[in-house]
C-alpha atoms as a PDB file:
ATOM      1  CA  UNK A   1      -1.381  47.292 -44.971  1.00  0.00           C
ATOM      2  CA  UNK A   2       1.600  46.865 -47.716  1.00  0.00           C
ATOM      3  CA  UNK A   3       4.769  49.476 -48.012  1.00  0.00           C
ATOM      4  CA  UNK A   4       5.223  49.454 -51.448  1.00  0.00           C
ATOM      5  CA  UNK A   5       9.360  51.094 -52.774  1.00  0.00           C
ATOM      6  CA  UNK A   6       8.823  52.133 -56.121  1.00  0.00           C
ATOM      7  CA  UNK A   7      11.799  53.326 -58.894  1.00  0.00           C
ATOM      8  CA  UNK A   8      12.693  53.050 -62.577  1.00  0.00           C
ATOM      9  CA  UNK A   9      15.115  50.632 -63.720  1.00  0.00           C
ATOM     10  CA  UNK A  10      16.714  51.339 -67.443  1.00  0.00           C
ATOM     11  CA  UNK A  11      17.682  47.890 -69.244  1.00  0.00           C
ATOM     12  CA  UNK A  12      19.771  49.071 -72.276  1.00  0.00           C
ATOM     13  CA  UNK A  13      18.404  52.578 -71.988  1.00  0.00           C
ATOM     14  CA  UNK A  14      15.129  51.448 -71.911  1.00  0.00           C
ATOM     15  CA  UNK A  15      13.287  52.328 -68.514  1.00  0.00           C
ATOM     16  CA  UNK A  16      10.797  50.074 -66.577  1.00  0.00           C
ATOM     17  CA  UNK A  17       8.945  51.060 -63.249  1.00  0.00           C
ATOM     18  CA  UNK A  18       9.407  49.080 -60.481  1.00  0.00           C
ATOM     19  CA  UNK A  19       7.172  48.587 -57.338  1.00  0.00           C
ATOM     20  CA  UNK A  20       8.553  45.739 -54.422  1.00  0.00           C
ATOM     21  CA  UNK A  21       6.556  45.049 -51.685  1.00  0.00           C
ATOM     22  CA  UNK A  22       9.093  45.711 -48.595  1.00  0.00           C
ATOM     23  CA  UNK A  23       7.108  42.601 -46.779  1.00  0.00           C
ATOM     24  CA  UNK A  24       5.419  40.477 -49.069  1.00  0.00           C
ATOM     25  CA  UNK A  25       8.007  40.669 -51.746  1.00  0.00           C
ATOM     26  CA  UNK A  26       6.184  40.407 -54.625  1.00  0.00           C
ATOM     27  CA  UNK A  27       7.692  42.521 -57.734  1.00  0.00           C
ATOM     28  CA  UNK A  28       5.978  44.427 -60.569  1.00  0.00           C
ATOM     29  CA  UNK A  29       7.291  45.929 -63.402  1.00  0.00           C
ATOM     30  CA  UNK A  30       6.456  47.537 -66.782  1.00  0.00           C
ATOM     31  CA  UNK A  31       8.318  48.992 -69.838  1.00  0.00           C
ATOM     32  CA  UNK A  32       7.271  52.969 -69.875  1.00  0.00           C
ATOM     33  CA  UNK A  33       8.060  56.496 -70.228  1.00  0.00           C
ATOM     34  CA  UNK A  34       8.868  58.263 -67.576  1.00  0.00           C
ATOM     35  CA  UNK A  35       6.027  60.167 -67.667  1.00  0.00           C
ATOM     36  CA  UNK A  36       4.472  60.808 -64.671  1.00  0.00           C
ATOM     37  CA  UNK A  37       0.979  60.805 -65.573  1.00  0.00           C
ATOM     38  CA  UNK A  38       1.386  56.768 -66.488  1.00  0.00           C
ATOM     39  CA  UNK A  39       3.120  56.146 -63.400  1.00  0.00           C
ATOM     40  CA  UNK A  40       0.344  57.576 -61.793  1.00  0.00           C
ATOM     41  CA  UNK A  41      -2.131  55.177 -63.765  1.00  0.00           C
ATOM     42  CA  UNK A  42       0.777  52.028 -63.505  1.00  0.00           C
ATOM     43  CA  UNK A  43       0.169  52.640 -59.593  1.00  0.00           C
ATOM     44  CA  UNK A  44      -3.527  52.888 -59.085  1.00  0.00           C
ATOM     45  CA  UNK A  45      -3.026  49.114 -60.906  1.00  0.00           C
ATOM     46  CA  UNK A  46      -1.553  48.217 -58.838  1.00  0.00           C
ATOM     47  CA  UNK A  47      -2.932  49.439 -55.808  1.00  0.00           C
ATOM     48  CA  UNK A  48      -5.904  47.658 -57.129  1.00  0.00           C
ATOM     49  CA  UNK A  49      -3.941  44.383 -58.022  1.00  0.00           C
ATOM     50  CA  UNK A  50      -3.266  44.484 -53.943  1.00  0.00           C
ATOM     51  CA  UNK A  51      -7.227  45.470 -53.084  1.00  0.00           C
ATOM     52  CA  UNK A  52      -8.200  42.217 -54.318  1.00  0.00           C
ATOM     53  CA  UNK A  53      -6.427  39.783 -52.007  1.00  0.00           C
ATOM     54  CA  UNK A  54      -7.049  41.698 -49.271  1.00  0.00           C
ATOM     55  CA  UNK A  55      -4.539  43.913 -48.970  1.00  0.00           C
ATOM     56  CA  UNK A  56      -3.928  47.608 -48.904  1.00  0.00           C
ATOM     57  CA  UNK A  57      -1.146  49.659 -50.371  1.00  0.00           C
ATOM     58  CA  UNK A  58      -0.682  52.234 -46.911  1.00  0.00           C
ATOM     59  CA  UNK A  59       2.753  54.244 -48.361  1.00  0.00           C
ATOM     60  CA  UNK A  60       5.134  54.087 -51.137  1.00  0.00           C
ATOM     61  CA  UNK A  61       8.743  54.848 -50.785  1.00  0.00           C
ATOM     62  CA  UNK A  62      10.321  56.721 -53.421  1.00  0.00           C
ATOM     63  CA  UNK A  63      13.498  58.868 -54.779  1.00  0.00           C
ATOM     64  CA  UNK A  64      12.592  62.953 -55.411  1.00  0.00           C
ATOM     65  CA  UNK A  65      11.733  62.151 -59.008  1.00  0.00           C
ATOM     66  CA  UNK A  66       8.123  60.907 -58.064  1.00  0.00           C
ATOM     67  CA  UNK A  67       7.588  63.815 -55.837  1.00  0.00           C
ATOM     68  CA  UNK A  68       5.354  65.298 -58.651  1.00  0.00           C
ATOM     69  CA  UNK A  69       2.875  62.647 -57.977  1.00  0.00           C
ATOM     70  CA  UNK A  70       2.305  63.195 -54.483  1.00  0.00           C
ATOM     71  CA  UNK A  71      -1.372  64.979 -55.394  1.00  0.00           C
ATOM     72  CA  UNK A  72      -2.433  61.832 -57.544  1.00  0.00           C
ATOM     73  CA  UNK A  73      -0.956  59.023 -54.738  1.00  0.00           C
ATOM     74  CA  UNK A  74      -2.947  61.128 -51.741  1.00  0.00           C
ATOM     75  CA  UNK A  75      -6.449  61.242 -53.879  1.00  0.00           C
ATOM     76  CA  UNK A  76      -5.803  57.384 -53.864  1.00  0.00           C
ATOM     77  CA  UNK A  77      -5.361  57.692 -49.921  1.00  0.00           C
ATOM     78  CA  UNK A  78      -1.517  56.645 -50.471  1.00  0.00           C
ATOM     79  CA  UNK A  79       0.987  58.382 -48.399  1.00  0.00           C
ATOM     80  CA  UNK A  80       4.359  59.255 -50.919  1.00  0.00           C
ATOM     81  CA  UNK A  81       8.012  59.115 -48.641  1.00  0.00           C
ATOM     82  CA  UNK A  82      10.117  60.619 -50.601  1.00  0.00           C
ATOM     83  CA  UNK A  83      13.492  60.305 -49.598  1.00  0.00           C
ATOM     84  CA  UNK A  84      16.072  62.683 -48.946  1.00  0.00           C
ATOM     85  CA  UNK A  85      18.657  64.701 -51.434  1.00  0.00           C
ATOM     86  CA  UNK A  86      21.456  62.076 -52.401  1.00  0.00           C
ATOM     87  CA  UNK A  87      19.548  59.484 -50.515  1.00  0.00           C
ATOM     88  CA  UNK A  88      18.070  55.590 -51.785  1.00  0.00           C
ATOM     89  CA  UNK A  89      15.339  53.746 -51.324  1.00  0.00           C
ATOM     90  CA  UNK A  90      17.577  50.679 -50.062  1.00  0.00           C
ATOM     91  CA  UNK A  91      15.139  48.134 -50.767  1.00  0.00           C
ATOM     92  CA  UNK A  92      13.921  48.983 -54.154  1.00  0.00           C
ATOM     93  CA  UNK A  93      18.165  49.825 -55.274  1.00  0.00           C
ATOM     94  CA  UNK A  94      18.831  46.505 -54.265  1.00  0.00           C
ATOM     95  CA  UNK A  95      15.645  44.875 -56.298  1.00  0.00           C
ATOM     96  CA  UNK A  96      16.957  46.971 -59.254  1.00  0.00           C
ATOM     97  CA  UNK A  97      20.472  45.405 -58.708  1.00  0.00           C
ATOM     98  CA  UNK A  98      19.197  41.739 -58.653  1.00  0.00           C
ATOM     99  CA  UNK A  99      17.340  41.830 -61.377  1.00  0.00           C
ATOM    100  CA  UNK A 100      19.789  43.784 -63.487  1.00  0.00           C
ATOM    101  CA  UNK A 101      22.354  40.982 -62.652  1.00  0.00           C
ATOM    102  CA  UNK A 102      19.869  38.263 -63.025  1.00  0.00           C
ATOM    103  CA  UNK A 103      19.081  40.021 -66.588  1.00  0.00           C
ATOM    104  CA  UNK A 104      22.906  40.536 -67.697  1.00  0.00           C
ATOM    105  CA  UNK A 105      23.420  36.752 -67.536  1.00  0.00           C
ATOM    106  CA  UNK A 106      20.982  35.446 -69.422  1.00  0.00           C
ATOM    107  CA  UNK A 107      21.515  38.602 -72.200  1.00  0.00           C
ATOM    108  CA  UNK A 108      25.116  37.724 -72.045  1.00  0.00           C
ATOM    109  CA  UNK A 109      24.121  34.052 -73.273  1.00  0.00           C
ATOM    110  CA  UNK A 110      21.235  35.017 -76.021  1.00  0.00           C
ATOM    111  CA  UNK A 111      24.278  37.173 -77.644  1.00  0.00           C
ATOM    112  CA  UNK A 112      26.521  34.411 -77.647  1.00  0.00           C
ATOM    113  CA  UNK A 113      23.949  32.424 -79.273  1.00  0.00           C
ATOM    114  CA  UNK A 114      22.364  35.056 -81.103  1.00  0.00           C
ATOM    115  CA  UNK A 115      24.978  37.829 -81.941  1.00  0.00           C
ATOM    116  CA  UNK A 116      21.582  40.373 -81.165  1.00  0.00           C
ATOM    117  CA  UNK A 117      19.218  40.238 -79.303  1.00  0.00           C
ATOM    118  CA  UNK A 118      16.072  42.723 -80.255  1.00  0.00           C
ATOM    119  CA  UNK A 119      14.205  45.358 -78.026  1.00  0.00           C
ATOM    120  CA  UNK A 120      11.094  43.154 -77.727  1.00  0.00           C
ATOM    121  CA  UNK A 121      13.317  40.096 -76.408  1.00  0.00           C
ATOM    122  CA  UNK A 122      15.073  42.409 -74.108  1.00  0.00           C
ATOM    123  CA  UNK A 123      12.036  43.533 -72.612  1.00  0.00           C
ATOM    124  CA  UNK A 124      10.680  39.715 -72.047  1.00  0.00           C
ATOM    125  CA  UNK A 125      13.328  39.054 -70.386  1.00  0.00           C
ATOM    126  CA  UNK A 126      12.823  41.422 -67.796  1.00  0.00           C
ATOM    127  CA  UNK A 127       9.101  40.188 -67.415  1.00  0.00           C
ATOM    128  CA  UNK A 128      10.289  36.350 -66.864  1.00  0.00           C
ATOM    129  CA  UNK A 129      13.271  37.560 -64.817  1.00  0.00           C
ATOM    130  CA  UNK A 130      10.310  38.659 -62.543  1.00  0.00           C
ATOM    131  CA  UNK A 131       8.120  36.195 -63.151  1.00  0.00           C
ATOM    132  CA  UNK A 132      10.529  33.756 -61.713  1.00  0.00           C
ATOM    133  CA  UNK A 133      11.571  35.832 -58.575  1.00  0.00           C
ATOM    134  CA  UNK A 134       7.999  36.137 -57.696  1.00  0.00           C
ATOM    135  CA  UNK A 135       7.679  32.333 -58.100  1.00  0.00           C
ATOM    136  CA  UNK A 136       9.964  31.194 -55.215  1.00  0.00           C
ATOM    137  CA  UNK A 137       9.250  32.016 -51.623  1.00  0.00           C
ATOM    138  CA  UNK A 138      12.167  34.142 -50.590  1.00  0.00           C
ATOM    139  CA  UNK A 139      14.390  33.644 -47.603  1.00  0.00           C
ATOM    140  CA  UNK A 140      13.006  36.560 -45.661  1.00  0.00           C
ATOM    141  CA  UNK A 141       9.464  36.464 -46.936  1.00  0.00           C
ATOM    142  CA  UNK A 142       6.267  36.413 -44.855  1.00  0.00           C
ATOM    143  CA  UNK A 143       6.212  32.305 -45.816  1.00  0.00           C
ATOM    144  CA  UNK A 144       8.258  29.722 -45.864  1.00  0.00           C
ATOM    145  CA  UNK A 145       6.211  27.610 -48.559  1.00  0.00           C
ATOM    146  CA  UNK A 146       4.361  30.122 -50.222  1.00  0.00           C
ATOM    147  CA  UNK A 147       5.943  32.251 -52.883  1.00  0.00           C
ATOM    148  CA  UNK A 148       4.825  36.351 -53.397  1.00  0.00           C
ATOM    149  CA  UNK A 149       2.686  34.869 -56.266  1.00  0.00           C
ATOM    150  CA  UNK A 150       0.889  32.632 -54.362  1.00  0.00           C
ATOM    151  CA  UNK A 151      -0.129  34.866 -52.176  1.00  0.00           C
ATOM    152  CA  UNK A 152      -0.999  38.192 -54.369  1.00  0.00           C
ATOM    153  CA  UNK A 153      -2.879  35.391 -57.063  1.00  0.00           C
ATOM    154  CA  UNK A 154      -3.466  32.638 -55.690  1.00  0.00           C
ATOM    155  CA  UNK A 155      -1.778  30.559 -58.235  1.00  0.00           C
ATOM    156  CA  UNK A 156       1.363  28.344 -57.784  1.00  0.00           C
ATOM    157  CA  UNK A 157       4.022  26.904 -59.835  1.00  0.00           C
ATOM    158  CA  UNK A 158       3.479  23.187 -60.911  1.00  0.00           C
ATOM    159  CA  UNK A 159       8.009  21.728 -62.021  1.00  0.00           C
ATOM    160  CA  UNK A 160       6.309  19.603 -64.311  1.00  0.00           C
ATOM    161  CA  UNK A 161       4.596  22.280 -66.141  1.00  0.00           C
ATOM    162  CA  UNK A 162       5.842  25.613 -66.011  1.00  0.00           C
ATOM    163  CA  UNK A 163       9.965  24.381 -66.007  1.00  0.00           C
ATOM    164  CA  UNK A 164       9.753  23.109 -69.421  1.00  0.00           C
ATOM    165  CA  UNK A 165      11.605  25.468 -71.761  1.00  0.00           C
ATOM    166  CA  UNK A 166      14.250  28.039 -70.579  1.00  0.00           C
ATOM    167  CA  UNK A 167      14.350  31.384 -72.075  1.00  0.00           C
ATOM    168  CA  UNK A 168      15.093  31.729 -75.556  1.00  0.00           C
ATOM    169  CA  UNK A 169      14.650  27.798 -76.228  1.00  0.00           C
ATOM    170  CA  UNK A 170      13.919  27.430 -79.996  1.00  0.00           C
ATOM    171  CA  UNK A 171      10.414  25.787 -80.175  1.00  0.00           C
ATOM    172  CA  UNK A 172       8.096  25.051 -82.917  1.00  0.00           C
ATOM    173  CA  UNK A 173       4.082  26.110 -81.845  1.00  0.00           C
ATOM    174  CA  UNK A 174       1.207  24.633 -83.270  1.00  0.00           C
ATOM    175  CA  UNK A 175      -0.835  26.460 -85.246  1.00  0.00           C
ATOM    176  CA  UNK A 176      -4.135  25.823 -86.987  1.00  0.00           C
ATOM    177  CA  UNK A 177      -4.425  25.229 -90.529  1.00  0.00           C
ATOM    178  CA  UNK A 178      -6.085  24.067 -93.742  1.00  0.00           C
ATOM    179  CA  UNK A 179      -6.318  20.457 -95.106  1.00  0.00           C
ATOM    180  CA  UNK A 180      -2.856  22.069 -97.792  1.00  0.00           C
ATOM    181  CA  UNK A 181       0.415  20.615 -97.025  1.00  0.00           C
ATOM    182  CA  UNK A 182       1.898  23.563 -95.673  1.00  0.00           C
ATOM    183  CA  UNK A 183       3.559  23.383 -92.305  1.00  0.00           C
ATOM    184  CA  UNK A 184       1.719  23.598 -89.196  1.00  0.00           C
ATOM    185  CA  UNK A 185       3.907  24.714 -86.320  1.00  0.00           C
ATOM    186  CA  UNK A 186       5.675  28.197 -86.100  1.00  0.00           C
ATOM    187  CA  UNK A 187       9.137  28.374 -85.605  1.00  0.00           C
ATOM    188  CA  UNK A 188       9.504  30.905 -82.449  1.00  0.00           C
ATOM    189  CA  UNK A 189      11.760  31.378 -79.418  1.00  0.00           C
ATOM    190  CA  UNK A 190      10.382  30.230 -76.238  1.00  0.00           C
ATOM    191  CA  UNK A 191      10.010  33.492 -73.318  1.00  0.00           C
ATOM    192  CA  UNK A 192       8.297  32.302 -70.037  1.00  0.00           C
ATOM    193  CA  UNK A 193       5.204  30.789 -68.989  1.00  0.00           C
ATOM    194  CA  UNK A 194       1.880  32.615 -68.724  1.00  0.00           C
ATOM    195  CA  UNK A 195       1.623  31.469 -65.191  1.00  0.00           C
ATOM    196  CA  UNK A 196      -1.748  29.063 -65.621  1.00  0.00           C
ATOM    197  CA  UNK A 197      -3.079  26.294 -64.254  1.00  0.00           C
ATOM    198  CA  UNK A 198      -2.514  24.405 -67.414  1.00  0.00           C
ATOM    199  CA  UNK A 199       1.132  25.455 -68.176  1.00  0.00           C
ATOM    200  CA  UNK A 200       1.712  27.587 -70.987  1.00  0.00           C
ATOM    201  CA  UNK A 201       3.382  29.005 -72.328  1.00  0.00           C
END
């Protein structure tokens, strides 16, 4: 059984909803509204995610904000713990602060490079800021050797294959074409690895 904290993070206005599993670690997010009908359906992904290791989502701890989704969480046999007026979900306030830090440098460097860095960057970087937490077995995790990944997917991170390009590394990607002389690659800007066996990107 999994005790899931759950909040919304806002990266440049923009908010996200987080879930952190207080035992496994492993991190979600996604860019949304904060409407509570798709936080309802972001959940019940979740939940589902979970289901198919083995595992099942018991409780979520939450701020009064998801308190109207109490009725949805208990038809999916999920018990909401809501906390108290003026009071925080420590767990999920401190996942919101690492990844806000983690997030700040690396936007501080794409704007020295860049001058401006566009929504649709700003929101890949939060999804390979997680990506990469979820990668790396955490101090007080449930393993030593195995990361949150590995254990919610069953799929591990291979240095040779998925360290290759940083965020924001300019890259040229091949692309197919005709028998012309025009060019064949596309000049883009690397984000994070897909996470597959193969590598990438």
């Amino acid at each position: 059984k999994v005790v899931l904290s759950i909040d919304y993070m806002y990266v440049n206005g923009v908010p996200f909803l987080n879930t952190y599993s207080e035992s496994i670690r492993f991190i979600t997010t996604r860019q949304m509204s904060t409407n509570q009908t798709l936080a309802l359906a972001t959940i019940g992904e979740v939940k589902s995610f979970y289901g198919e290791r083995g595992f099942q989502v018991a409780e979520i701890r939450a701020d009064r904000a998801f308190e109207p989704i109490r009725g949805g969480l208990a038809g999916m046999q999920i018990l909401l713990n809501t906390t108290s007026e003026a009071e925080h979900v420590g767990a999920i306030e401190r996942l919101n602060r690492t990844l806000k830090e983690r997030i700040r440098g690396i936007y501080t460097e794409l704007m020295r490079v860049f001058g401006r860095v566009p929504g649709v960057l700003v929101r890949e970087l939060v999804y390979f800021v997680v990506f990469w937490l979820n990668s790396l077995p955490p101090a007080d995790g449930v393993s030593e050797t195995l990361s949150p990944r590995a254990l919610l997917t069953g799929l591990t991170i291979d240095f040779t294959k998925h360290c290759l390009l940083a965020f924001g590394d300019y890259v040229h990607t091949h692309e197919d074409g005709d028998n012309s002389m025009e060019s064949r690659t596309l000049e883009a800007l690397a984000l994070r690895p897909t996470g597959n066996r193969q590598g990438g990107h």
